[in-house]
C-alpha atoms as a PDB file:
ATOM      1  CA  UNK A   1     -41.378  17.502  22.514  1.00  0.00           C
ATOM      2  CA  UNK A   2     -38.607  14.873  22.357  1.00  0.00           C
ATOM      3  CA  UNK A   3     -34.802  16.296  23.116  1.00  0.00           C
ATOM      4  CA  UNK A   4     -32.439  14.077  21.570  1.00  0.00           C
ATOM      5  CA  UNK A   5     -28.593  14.804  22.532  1.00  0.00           C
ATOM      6  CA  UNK A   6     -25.451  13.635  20.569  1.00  0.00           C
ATOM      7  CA  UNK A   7     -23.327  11.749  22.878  1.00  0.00           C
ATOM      8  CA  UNK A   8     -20.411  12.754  21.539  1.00  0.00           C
ATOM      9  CA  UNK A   9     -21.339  16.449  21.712  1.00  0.00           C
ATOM     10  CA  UNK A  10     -19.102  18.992  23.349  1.00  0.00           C
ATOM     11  CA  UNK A  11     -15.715  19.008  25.048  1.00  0.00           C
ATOM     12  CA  UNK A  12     -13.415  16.912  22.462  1.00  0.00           C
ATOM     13  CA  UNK A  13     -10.151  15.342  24.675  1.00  0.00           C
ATOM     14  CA  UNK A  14      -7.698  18.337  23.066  1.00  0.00           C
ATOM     15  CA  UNK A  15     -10.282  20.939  24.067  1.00  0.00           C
ATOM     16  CA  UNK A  16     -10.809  19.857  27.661  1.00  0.00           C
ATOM     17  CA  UNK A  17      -6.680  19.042  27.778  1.00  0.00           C
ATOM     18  CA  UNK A  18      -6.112  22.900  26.773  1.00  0.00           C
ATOM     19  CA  UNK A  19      -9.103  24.307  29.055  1.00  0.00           C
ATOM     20  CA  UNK A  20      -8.232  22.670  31.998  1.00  0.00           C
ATOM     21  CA  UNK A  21      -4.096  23.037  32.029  1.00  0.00           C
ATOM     22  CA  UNK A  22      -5.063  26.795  31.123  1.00  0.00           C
ATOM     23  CA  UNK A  23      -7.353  27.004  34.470  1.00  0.00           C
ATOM     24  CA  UNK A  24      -4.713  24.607  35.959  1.00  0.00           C
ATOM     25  CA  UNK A  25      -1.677  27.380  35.319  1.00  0.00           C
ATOM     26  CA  UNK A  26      -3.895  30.892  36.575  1.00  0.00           C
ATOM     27  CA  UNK A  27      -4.334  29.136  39.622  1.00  0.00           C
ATOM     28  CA  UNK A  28      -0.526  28.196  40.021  1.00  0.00           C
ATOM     29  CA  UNK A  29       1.254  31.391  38.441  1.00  0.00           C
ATOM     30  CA  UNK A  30       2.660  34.347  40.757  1.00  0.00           C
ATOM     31  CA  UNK A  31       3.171  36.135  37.196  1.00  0.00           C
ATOM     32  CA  UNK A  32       0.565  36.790  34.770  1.00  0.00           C
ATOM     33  CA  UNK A  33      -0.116  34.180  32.376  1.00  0.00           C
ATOM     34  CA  UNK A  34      -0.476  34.882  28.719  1.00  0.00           C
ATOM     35  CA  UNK A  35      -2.123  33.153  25.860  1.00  0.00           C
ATOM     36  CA  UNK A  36      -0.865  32.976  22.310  1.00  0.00           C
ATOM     37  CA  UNK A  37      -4.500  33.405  19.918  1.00  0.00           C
ATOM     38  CA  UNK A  38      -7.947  32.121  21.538  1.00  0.00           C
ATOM     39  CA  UNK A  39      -6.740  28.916  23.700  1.00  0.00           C
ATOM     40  CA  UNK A  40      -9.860  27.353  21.375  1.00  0.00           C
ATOM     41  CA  UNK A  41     -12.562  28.412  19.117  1.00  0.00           C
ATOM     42  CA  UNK A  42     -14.997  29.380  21.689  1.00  0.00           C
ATOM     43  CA  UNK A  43     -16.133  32.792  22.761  1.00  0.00           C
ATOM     44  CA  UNK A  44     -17.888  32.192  26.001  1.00  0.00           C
ATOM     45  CA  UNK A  45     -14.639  30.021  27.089  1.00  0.00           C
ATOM     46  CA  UNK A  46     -12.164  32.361  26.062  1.00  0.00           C
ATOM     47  CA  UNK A  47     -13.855  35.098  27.526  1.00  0.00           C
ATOM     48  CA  UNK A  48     -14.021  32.919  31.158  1.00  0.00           C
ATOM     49  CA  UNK A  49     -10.246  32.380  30.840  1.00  0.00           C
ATOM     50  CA  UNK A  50      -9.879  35.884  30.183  1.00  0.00           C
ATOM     51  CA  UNK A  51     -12.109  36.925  33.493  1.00  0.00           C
ATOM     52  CA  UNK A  52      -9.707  34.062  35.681  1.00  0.00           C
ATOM     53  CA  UNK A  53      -6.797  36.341  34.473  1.00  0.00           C
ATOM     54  CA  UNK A  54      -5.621  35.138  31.427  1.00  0.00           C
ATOM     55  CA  UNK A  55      -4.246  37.266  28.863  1.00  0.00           C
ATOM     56  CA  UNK A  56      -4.564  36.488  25.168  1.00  0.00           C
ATOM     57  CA  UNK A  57      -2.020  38.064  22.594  1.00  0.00           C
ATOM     58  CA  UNK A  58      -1.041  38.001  18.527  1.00  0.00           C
ATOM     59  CA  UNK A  59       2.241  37.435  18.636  1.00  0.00           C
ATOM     60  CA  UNK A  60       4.620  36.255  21.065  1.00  0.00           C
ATOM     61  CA  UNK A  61       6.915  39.225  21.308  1.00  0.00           C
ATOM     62  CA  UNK A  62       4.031  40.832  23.546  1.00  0.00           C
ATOM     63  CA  UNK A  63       4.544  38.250  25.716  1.00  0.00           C
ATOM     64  CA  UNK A  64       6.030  38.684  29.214  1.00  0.00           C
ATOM     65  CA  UNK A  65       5.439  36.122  31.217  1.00  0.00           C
ATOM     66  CA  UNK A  66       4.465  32.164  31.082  1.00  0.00           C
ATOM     67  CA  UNK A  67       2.281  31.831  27.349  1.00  0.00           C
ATOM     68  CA  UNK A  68       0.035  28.926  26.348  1.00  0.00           C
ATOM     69  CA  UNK A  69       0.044  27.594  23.023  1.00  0.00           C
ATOM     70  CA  UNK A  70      -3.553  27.229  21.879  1.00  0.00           C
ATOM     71  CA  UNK A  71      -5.182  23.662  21.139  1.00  0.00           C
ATOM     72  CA  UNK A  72      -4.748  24.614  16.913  1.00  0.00           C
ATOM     73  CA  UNK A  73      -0.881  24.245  17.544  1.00  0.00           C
ATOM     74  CA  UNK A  74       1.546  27.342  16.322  1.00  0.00           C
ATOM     75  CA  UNK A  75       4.024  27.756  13.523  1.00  0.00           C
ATOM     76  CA  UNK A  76       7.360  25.800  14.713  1.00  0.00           C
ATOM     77  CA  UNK A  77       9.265  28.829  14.026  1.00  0.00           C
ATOM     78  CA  UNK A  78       7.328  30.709  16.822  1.00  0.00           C
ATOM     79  CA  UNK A  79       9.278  27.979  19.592  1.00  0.00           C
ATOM     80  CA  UNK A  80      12.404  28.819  18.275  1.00  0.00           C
ATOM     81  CA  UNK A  81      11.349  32.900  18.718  1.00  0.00           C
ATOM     82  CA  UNK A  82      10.275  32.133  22.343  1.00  0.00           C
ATOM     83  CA  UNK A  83      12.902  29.935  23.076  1.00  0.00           C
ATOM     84  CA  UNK A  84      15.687  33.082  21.845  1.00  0.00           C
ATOM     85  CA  UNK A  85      13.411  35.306  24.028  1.00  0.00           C
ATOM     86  CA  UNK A  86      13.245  33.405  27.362  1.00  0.00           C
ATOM     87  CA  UNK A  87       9.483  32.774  27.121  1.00  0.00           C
ATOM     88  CA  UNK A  88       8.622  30.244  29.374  1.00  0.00           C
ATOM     89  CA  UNK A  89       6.162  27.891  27.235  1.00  0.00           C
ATOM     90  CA  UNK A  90       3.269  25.666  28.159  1.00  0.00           C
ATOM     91  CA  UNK A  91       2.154  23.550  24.821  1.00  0.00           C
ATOM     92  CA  UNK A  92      -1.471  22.909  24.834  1.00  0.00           C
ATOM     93  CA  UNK A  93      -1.753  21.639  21.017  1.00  0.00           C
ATOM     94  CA  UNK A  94      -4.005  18.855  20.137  1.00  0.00           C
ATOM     95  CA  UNK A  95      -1.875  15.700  20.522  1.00  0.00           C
ATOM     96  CA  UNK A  96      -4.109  14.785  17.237  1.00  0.00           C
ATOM     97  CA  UNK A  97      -2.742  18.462  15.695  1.00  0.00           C
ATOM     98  CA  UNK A  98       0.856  17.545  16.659  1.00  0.00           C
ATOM     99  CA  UNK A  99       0.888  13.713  14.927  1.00  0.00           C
ATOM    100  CA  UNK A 100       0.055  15.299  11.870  1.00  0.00           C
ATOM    101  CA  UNK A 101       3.073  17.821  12.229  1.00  0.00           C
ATOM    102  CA  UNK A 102       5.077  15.183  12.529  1.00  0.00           C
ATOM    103  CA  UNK A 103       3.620  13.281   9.712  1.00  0.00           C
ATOM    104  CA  UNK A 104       4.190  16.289   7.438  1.00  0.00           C
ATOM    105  CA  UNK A 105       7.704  16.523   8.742  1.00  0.00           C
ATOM    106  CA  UNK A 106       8.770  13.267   8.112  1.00  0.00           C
ATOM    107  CA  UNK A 107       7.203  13.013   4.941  1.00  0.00           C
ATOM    108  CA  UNK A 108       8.570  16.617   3.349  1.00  0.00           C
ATOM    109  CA  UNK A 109      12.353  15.291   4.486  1.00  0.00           C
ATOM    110  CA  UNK A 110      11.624  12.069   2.184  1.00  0.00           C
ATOM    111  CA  UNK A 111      10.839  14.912  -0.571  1.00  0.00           C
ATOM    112  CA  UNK A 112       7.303  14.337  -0.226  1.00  0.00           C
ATOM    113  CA  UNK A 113       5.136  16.846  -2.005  1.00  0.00           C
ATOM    114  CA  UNK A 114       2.272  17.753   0.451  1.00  0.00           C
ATOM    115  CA  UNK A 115      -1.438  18.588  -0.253  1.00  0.00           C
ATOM    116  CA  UNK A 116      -2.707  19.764   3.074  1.00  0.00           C
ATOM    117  CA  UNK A 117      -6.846  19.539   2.930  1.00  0.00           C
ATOM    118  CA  UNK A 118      -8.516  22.426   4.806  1.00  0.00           C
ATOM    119  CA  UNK A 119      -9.545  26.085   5.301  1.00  0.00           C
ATOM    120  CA  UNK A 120      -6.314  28.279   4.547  1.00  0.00           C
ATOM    121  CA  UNK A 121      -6.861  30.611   7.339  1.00  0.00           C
ATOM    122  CA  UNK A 122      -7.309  28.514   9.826  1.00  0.00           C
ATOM    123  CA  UNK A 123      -4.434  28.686  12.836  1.00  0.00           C
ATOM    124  CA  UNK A 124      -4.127  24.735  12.905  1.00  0.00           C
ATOM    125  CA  UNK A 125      -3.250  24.677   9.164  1.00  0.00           C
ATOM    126  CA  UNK A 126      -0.958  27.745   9.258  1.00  0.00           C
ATOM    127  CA  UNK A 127       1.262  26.015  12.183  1.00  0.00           C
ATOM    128  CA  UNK A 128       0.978  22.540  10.321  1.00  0.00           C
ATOM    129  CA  UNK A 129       2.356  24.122   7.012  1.00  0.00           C
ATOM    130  CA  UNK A 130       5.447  25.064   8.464  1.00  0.00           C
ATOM    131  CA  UNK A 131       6.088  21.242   9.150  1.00  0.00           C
ATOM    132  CA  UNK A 132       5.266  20.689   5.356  1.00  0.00           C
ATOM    133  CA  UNK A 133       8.768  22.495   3.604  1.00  0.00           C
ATOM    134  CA  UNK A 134       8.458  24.498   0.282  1.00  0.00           C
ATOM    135  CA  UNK A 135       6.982  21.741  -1.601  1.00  0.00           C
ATOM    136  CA  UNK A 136       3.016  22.088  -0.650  1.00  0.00           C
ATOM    137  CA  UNK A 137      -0.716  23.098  -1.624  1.00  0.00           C
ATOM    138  CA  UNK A 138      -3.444  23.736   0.880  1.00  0.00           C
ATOM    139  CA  UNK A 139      -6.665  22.728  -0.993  1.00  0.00           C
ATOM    140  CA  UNK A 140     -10.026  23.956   1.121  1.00  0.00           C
ATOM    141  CA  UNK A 141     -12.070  22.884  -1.853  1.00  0.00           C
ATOM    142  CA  UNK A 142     -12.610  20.517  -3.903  1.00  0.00           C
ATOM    143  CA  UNK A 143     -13.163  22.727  -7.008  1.00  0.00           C
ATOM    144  CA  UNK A 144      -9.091  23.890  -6.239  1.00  0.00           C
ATOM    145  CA  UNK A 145      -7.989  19.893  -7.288  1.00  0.00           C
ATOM    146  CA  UNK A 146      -7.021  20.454 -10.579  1.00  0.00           C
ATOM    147  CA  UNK A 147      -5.167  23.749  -9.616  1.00  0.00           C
ATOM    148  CA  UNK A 148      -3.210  21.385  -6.927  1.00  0.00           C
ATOM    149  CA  UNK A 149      -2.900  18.635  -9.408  1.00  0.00           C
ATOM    150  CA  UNK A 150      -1.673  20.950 -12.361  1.00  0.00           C
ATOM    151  CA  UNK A 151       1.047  22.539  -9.599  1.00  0.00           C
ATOM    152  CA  UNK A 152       2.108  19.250  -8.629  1.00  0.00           C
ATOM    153  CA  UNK A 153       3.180  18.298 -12.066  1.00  0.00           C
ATOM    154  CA  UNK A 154       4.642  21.434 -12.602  1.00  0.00           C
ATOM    155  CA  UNK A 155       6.708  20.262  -9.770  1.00  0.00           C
ATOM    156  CA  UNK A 156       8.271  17.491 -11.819  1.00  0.00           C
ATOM    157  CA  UNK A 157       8.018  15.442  -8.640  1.00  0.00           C
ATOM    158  CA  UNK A 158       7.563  11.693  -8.093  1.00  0.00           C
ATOM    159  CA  UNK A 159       6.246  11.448  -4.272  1.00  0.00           C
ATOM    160  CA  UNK A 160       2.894  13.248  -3.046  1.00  0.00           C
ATOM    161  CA  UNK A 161       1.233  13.045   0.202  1.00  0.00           C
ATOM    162  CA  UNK A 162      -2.040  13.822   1.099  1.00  0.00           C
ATOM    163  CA  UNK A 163      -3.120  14.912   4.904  1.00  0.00           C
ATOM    164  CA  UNK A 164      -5.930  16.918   6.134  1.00  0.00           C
ATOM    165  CA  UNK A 165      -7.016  19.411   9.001  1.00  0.00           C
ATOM    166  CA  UNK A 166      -8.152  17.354  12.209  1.00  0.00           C
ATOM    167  CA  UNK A 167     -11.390  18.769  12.078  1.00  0.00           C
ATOM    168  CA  UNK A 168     -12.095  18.807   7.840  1.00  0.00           C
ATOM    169  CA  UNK A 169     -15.192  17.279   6.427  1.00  0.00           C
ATOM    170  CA  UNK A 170     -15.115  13.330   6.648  1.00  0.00           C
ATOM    171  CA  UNK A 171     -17.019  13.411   3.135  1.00  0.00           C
ATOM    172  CA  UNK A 172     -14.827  15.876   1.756  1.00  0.00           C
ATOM    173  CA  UNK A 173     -11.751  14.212   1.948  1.00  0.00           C
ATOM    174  CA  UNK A 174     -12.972  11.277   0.628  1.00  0.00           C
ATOM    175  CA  UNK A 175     -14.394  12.919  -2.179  1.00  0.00           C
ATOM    176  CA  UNK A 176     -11.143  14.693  -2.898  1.00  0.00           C
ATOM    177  CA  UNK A 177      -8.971  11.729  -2.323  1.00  0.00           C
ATOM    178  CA  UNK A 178     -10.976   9.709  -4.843  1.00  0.00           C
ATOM    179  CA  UNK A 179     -10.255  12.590  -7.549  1.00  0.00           C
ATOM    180  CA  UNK A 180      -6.601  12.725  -6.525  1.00  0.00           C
ATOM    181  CA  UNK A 181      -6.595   8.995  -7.169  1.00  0.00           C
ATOM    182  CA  UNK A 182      -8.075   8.890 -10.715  1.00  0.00           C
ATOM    183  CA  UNK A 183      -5.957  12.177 -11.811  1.00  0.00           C
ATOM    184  CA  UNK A 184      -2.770  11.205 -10.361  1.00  0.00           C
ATOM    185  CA  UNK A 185      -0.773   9.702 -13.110  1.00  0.00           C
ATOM    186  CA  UNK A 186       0.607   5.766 -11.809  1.00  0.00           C
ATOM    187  CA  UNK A 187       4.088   6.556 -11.784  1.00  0.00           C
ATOM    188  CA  UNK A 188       3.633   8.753  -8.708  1.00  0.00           C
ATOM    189  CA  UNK A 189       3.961   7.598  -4.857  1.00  0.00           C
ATOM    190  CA  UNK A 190       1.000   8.669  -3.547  1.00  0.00           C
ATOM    191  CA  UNK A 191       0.613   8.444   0.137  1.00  0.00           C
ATOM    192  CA  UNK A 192      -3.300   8.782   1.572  1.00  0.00           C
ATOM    193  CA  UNK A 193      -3.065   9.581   5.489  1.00  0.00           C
ATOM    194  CA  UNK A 194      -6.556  10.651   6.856  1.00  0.00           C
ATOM    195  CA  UNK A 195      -5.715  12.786   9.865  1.00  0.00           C
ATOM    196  CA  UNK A 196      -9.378  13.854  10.518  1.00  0.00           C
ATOM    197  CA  UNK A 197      -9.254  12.848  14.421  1.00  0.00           C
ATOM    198  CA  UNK A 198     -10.702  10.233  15.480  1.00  0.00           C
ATOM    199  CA  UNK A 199     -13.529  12.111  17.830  1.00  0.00           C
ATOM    200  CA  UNK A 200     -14.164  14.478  14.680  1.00  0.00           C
ATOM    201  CA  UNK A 201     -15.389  11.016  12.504  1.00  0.00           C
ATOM    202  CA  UNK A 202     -17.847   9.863  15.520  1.00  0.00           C
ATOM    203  CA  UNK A 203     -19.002  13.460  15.579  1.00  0.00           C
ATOM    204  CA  UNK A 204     -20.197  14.050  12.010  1.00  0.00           C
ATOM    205  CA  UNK A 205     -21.535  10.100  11.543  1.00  0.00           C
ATOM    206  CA  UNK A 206     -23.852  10.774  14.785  1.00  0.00           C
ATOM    207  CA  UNK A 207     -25.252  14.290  13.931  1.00  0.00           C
ATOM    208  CA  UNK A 208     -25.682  12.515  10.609  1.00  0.00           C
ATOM    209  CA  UNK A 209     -27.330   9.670  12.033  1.00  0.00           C
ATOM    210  CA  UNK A 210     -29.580  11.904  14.397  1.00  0.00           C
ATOM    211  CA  UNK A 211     -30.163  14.778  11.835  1.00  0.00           C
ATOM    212  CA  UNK A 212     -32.266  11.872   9.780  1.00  0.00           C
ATOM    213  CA  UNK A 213     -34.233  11.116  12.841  1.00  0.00           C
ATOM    214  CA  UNK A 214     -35.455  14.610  14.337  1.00  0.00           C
ATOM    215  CA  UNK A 215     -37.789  17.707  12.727  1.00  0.00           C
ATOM    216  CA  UNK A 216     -35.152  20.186  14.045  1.00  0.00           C
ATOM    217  CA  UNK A 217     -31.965  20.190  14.545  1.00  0.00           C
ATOM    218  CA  UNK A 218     -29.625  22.505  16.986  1.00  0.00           C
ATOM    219  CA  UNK A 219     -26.119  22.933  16.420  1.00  0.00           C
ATOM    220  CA  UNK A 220     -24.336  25.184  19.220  1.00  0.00           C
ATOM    221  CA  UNK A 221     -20.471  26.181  18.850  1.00  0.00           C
ATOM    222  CA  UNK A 222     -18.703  29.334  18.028  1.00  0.00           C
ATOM    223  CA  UNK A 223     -19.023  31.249  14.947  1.00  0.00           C
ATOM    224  CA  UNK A 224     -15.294  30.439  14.173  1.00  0.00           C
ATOM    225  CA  UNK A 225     -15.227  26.889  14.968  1.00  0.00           C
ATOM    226  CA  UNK A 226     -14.268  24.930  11.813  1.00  0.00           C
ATOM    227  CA  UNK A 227     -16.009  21.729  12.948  1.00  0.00           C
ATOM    228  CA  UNK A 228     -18.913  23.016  14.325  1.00  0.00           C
ATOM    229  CA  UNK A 229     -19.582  24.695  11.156  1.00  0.00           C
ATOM    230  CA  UNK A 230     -18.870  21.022   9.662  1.00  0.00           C
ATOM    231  CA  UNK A 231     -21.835  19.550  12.058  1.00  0.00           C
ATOM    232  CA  UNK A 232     -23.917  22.200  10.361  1.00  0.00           C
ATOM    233  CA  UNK A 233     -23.199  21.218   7.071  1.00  0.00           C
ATOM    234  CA  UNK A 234     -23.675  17.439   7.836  1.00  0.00           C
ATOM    235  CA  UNK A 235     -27.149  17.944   9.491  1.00  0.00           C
ATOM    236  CA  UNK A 236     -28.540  20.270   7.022  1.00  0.00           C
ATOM    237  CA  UNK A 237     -28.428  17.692   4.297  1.00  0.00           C
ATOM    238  CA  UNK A 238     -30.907  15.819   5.918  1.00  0.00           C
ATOM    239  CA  UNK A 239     -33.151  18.045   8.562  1.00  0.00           C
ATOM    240  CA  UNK A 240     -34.228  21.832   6.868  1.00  0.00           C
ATOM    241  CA  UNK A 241     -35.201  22.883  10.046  1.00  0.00           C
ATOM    242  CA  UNK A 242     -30.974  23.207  10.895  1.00  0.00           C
ATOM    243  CA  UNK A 243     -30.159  25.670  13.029  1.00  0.00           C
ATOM    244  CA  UNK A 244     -26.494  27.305  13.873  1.00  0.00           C
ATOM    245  CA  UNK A 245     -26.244  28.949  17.210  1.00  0.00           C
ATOM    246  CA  UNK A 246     -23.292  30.156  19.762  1.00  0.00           C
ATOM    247  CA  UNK A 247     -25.867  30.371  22.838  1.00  0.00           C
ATOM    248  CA  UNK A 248     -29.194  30.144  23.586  1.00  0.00           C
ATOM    249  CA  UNK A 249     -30.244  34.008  22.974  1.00  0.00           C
ATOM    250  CA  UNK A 250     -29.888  33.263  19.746  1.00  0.00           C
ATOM    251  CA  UNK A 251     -32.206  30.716  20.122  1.00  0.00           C
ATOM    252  CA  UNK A 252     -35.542  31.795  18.278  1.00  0.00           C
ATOM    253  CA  UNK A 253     -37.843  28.919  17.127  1.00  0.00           C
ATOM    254  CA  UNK A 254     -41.129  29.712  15.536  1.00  0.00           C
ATOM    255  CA  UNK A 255     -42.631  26.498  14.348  1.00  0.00           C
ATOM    256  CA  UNK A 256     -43.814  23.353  15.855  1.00  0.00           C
ATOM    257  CA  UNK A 257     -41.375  20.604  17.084  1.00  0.00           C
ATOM    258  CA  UNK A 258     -41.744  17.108  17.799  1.00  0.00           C
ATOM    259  CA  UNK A 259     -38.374  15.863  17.991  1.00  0.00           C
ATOM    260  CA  UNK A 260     -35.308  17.688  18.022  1.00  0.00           C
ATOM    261  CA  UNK A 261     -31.696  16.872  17.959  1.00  0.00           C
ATOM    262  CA  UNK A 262     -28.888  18.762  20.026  1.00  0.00           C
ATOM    263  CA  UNK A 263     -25.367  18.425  18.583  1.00  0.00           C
ATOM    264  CA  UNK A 264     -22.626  20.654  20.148  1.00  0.00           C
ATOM    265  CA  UNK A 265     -18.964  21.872  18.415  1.00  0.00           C
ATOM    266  CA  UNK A 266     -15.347  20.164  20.250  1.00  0.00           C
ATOM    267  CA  UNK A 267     -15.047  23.575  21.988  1.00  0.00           C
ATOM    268  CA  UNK A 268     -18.888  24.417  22.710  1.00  0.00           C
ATOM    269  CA  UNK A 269     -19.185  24.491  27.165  1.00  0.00           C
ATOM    270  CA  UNK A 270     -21.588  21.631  28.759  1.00  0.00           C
ATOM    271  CA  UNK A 271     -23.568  24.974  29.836  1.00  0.00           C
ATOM    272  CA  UNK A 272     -24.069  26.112  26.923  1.00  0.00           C
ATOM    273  CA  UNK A 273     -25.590  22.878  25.948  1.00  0.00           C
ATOM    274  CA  UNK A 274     -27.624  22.685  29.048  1.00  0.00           C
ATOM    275  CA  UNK A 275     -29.139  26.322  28.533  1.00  0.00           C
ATOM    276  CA  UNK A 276     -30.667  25.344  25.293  1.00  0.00           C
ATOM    277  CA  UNK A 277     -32.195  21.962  26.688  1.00  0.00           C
ATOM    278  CA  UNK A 278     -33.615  24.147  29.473  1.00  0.00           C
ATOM    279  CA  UNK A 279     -35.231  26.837  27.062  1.00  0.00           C
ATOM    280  CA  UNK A 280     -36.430  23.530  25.330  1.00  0.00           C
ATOM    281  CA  UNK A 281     -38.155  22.118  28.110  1.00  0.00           C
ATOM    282  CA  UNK A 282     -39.808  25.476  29.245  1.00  0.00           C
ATOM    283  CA  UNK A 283     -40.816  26.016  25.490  1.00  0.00           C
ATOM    284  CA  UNK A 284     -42.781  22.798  25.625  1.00  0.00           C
ATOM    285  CA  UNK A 285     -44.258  22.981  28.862  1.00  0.00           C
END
C-alpha cells in the first residue's frame, strides 16, 4: 500500500497561533483562564486545552478571569461588553478572519451593500457580520443568489461588495461570483474581494490534485470544521472511496487499497494524522 500525505495538511498558521498562545497563557496565569466558544473546531484539541485547565464558556458574562477569543473571531460588540466588564482579553482571531472585518468595515461606511458568502451559523461569519452594518445578505448557497440579488435591488442601492468566509469553497465562490456578475445590472459598483485565505486555496487544489491520483482517500478533522468538510467535498468528486473521519477509531476500511491519500482539516492535531498512517501501515503489513 502507498500512503500519500497532503503537505499542506493540518495545523493552518491561525490554528497553531490560537493553540499555542492558549497553552502559552495556562502556563503563565495565577487565575483561571477562560475561553470564549471552542478556541477552534477540533474536539480532541479542545478537549486537551480543557484537561491543561482551560475553561470554555457561551457568553462572556460567565467570564471571570483572563478569556481567549477563539481563532473564528467574535462579534465586535462582545469587546465593548468585556471592555465595560473589566475582562481582561487575549485576541486569538485569525489575522486572515480579522482583514476581512476590516474589509467589511470599511466598505459598509462607503455605503457598501455586503453579500457575505458562507454557512450562516458559523461563529466566523456571525462576528464578521457585525463589521458589515444593516445593509447585508449572507448567501451559503448558490441556489439563495437570486434571493440576494432580488434584496439588493429592493435596496435601491448603487454599491455592492462581495466577500466570503476564510475557509468557503474555492469553486463556490467563483461559481457565485460569475452569477453575481451576469445578474448584476452595469450601473452598480460591484466590488469582488476573495477572502478565502490563502492556506485554504493550497488546501483544496492539493486534496484535489491527490484525490485524482489515489483509490482512497482519508480526510481527518472535526465534525464541525467548515473546511474540513470542504476537503471532503473536493476529494469526493474525484475518488468514491472518500472517507470523513475525526480519529482513527472511526477508521473502518473493508476493501483493497493500493494507494491512498491522507488530507487533514486547519484544526485536525499532527497525532491524529499520525494514528491513521500507523493503522495504515499495520493494515498492510
Amino acid at each position: 500500500m502507498e500512503i500519500m500525505i497532503g503537505k499542506t495538511a493540518g495545523f493552518c498558521y491561525g490554528v497553531k497561533r490560537a493553540v499555542d498562545g492558549a497553552i502559552e497563557e495556562i502556563h503563565n496565569a495565577k487565575e483561571p483562564v477562560y475561553c470564549l466558544g471552542e478556541i477552534v473546531h477540533n474536539k480532541q484539541v479542545v478537549e486537551k486545552l480543557q484537561n491543561l485547565g482551560i475553561k470554555c464558556i457561551e457568553k462572556i458574562e460567565e467570564a471571570q478571569g483572563t478569556t481567549l477569543i477563539r481563532a473564528h473571531g467574535i462579534p465586535k460588540e462582545v469587546y465593548d461588553l468585556a471592555e465595560k466588564m473589566n475582562i481582561k482579553i487575549q485576541d486569538y482571531t485569525c489575522p486572515n478572519v480579522l482583514k476581512v472585518h476590516r474589509i467589511a468595515e470599511e466598505f459598509s461606511k462607503q455605503g457598501y451593500y455586503i453579500f457575505l458568502l458562507g454557512a450562516k451559523d458559523h461563529p466566523e461569519n456571525i462576528g464578521t457580520l457585525s463589521h458589515c452594518g444593516k445593509d447585508c445578505y449572507i448567501i451559503e448557497k448558490k441556489e439563495e443568489v437570486s434571493n440576494a440579488i432580488e434584496t439588493f435591488r429592493q435596496s435601491n442601492q448603487k454599491k455592492l461588495l462581495l466577500i466570503s468566509q476564510t475557509t468557503f469553497s474555492l469553486e463556490k465562490f467563483h461559481k457565485i461570483q460569475t452569477i453575481l456578475q451576469d445578474e448584476i445590472q452595469e450601473d452598480i459598483d460591484f466590488v469582488v474581494k476573495n477572502t478565502i485565505c490563502r492556506t485554504t486555496e493550497l488546501r483544496q487544489k492539493e486534496t484535489e490534485e491527490l484525490s485524482k491520483k489515489v483509490d482512497t482517500m482519508i480526510i481527518i478533522g472535526g465534525k464541525n470544521s467548515s473546511n474540513t468538510k470542504k476537503l471532503y467535498e473536493v476529494a469526493k468528486k474525484n475518488c468514491d472511496h472518500t472517507i470523513l473521519i475525526e480519529t482513527v477509531q472511526e477508521l473502518e476500511i473493508k476493501h483493497k487499497i493500493e494507494k491512498v491519500g491522507i488530507m487533514a482539516g486547519a484544526s485536525t492535531p499532527k497525532e491524529s494524522m499520525e494514528e491513521v498512517v500507523e493503522y495504515l501501515k499495520r493494515r498492510s503489513c
